[in-house]
N, C-alpha and C. Protein backbone atom coordinates (compact mmCIF):
# COMPACT_ATOMS: atom_id res chain seq x y z
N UNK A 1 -147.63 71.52 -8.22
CA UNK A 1 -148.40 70.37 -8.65
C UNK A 1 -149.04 70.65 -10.01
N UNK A 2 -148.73 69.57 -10.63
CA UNK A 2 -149.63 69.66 -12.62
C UNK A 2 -151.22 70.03 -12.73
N UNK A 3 -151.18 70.50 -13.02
CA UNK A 3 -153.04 70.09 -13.27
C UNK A 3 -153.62 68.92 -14.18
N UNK A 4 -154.34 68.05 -14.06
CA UNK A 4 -154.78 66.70 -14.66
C UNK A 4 -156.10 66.85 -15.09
N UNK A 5 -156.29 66.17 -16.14
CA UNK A 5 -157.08 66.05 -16.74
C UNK A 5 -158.74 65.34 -15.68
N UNK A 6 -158.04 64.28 -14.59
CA UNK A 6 -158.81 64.06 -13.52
C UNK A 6 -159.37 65.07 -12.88
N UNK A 7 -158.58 66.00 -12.49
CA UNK A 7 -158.65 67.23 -11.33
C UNK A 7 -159.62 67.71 -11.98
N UNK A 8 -159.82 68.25 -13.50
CA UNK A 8 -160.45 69.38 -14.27
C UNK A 8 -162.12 68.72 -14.46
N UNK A 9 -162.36 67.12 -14.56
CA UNK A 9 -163.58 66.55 -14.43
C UNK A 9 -163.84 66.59 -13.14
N UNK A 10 -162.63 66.44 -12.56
CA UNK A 10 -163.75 66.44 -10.97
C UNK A 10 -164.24 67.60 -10.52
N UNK A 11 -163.85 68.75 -10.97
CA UNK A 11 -164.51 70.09 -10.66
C UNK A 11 -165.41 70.11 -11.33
N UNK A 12 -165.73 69.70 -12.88
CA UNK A 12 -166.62 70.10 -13.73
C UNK A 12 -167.75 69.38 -12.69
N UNK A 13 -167.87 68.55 -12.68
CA UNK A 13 -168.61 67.62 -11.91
C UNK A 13 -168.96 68.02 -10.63
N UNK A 14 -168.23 68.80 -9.41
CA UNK A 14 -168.38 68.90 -8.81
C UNK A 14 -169.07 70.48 -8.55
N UNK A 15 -169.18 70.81 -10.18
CA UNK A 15 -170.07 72.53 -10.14
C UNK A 15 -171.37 72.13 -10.85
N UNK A 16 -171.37 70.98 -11.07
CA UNK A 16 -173.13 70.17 -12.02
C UNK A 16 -172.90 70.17 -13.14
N UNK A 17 -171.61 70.07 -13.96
CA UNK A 17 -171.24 70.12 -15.63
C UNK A 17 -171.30 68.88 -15.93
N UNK A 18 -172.33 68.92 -16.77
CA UNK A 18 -172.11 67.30 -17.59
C UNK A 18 -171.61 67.52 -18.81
N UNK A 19 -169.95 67.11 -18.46
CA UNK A 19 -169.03 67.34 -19.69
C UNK A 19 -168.14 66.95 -19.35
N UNK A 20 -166.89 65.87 -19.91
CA UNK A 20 -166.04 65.54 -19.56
C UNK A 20 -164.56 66.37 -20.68
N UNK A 21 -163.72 66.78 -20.02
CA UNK A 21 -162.52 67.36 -21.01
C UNK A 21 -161.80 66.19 -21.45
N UNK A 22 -161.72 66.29 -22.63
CA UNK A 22 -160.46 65.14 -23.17
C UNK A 22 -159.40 65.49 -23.75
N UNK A 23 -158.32 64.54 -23.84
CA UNK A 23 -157.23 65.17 -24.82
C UNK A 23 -156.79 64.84 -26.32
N UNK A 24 -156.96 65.95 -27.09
CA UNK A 24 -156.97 65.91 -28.70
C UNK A 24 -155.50 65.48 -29.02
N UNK A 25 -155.07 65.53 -28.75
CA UNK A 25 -153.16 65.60 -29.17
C UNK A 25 -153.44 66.79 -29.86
N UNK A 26 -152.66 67.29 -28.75
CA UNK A 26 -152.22 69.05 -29.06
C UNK A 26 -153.19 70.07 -28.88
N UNK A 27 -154.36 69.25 -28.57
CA UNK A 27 -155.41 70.29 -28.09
C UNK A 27 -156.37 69.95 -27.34
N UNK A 28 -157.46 70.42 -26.35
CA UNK A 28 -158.41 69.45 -25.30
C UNK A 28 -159.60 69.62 -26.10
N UNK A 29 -160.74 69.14 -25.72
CA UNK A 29 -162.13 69.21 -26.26
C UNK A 29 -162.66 68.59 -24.82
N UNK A 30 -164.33 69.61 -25.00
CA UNK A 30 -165.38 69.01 -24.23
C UNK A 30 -166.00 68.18 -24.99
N UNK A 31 -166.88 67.12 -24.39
CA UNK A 31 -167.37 66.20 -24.61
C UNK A 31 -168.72 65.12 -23.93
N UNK A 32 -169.48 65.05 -24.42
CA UNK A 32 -170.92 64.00 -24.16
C UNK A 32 -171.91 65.73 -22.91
N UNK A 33 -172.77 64.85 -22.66
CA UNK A 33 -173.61 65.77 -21.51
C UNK A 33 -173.59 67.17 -22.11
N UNK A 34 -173.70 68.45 -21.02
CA UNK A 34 -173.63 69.21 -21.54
C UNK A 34 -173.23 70.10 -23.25
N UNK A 35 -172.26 69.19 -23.10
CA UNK A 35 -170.90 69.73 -24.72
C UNK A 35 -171.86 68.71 -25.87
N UNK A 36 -172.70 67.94 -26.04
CA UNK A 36 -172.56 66.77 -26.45
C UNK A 36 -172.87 66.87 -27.98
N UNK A 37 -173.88 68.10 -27.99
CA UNK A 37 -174.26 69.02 -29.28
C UNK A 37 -173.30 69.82 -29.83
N UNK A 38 -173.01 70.51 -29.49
CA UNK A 38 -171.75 71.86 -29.56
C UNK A 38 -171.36 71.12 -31.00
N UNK A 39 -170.96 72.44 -31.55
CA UNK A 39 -170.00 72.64 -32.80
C UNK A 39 -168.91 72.91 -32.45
N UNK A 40 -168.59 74.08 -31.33
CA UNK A 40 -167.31 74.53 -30.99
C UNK A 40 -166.96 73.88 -29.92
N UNK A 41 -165.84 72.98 -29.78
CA UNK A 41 -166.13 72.46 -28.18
C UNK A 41 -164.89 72.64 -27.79
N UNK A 42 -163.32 72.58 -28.68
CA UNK A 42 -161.92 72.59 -28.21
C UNK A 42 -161.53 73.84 -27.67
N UNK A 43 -160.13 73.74 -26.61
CA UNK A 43 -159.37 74.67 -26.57
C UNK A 43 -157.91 74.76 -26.78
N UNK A 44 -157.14 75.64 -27.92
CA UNK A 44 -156.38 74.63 -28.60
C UNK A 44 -155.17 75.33 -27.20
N UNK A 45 -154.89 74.36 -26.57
CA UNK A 45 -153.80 74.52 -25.57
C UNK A 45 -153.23 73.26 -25.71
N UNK A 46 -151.64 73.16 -25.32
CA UNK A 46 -150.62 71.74 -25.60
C UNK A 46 -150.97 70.96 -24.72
N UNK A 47 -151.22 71.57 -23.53
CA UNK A 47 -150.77 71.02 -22.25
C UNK A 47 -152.53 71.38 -21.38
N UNK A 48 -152.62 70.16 -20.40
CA UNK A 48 -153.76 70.51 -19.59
C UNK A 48 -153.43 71.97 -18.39
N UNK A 49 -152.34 71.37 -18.00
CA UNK A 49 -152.04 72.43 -17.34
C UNK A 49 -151.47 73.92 -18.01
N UNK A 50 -151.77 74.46 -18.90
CA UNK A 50 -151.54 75.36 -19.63
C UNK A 50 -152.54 76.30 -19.33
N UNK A 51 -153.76 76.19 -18.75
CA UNK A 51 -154.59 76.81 -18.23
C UNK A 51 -154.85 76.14 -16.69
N UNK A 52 -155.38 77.39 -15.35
CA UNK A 52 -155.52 76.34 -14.41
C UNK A 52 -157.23 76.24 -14.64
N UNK A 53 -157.39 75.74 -13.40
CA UNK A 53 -158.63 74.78 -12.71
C UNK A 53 -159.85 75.78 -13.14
N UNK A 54 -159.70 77.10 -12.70
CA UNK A 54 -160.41 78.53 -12.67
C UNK A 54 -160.45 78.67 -14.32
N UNK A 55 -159.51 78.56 -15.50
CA UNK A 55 -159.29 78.76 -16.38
C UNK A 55 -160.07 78.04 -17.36
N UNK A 56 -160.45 77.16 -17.00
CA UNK A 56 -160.68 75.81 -17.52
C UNK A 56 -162.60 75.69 -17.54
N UNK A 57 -162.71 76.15 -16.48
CA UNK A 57 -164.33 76.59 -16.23
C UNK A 57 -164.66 77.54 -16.85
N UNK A 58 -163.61 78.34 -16.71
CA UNK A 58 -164.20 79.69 -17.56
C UNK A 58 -164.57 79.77 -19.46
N UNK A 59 -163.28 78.42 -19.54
CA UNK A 59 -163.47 77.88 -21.11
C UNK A 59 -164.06 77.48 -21.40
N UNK A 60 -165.26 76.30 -20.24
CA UNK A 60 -166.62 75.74 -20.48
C UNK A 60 -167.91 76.72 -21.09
N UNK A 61 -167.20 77.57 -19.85
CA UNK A 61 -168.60 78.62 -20.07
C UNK A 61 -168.45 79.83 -21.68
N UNK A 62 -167.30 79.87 -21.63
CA UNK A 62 -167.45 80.53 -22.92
C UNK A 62 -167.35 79.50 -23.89
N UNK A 63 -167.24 78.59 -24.06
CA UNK A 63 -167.27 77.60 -25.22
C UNK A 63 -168.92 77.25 -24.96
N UNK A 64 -169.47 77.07 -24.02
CA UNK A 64 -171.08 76.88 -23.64
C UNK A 64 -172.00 78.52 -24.11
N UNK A 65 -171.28 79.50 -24.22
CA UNK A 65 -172.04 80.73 -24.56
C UNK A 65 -171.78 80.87 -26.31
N UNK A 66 -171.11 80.78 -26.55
CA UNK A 66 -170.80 80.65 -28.46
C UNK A 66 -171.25 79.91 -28.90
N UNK A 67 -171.63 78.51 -28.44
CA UNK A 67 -172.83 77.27 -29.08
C UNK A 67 -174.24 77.64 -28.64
N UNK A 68 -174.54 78.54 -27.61
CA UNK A 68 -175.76 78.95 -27.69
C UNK A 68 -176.17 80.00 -28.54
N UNK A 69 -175.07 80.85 -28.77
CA UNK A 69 -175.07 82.29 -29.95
C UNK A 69 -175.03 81.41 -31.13
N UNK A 70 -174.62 80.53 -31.72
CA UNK A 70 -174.71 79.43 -33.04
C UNK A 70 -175.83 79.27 -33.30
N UNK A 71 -176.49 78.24 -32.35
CA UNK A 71 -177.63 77.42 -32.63
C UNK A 71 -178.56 79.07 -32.31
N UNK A 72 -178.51 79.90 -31.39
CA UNK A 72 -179.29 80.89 -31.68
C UNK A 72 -179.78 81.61 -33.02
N UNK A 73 -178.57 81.40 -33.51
CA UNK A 73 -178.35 82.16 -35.01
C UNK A 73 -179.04 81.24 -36.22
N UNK A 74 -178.72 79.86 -36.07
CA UNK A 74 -179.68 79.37 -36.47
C UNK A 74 -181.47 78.59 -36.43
N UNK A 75 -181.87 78.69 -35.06
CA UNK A 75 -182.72 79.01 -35.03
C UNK A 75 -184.22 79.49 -35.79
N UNK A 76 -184.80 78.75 -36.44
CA UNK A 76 -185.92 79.26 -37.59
C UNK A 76 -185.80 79.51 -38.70
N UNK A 77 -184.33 79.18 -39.03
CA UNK A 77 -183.55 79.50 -40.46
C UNK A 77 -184.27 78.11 -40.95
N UNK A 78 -184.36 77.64 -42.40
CA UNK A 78 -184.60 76.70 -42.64
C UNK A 78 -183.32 75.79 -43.47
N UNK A 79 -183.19 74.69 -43.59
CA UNK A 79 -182.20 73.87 -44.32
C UNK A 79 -182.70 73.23 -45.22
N UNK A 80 -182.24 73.50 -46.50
CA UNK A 80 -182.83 72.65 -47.46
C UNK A 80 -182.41 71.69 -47.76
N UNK A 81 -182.88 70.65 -48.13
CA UNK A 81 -181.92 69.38 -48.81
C UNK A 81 -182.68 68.68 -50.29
N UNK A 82 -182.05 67.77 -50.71
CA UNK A 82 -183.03 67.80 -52.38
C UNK A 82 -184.19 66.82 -52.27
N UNK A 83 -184.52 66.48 -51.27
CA UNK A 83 -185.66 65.97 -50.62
C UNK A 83 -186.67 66.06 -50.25
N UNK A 84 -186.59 67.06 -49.11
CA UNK A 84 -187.21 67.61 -48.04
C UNK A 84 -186.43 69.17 -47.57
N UNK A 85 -187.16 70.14 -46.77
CA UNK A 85 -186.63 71.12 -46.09
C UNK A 85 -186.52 70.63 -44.47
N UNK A 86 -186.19 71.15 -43.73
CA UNK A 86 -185.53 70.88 -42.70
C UNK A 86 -185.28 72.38 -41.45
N UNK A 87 -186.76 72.01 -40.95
CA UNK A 87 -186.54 74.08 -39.99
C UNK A 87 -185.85 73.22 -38.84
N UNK A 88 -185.09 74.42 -38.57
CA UNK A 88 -183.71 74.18 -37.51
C UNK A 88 -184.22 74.98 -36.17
């Protein structure tokens, strides 16, 4: 049996992920809820089923641990713009 793009929200959902997977053509991305901030959110795979069910969670969570090491990193840094500054 394939793995679907249905199957992979209904687990996310059914472990408390507010994030739905979508498909990029040619690659998936998380999206809204949880993901909704993220910089990094894709995983460049062709196919949904190219990773399984187990695989797929595990991509949340490391795509969910590298946007927290990001925004960690920036964190108290400041942003300038020709305006105003901007602490992050």
């Amino acid at each position: 049996m394939l793995l679907t793009l249905k199957a992979v929200n209904a687990e996310l959902a059914k472990r408390g992920i507010k994030a739905q997977l979508e498909n990029g053509g040619g690659y998936f991305y998380f999206r809204d809820g949880d993901a909704e901030d993220w910089l990094d959110r894709t995983a460049q795979v062709p196919k949904v089923s190219s990773l399984t069910l187990e695989q797929w969670i595990e991509e949340f969570g490391k795509l969910k641990k590298r946007n927290a090491e990001i925004f960690g990193a920036t964190k108290g840094k400041e942003v300038r713009s020709k305006k105003r500054s901007i602490n992050l």
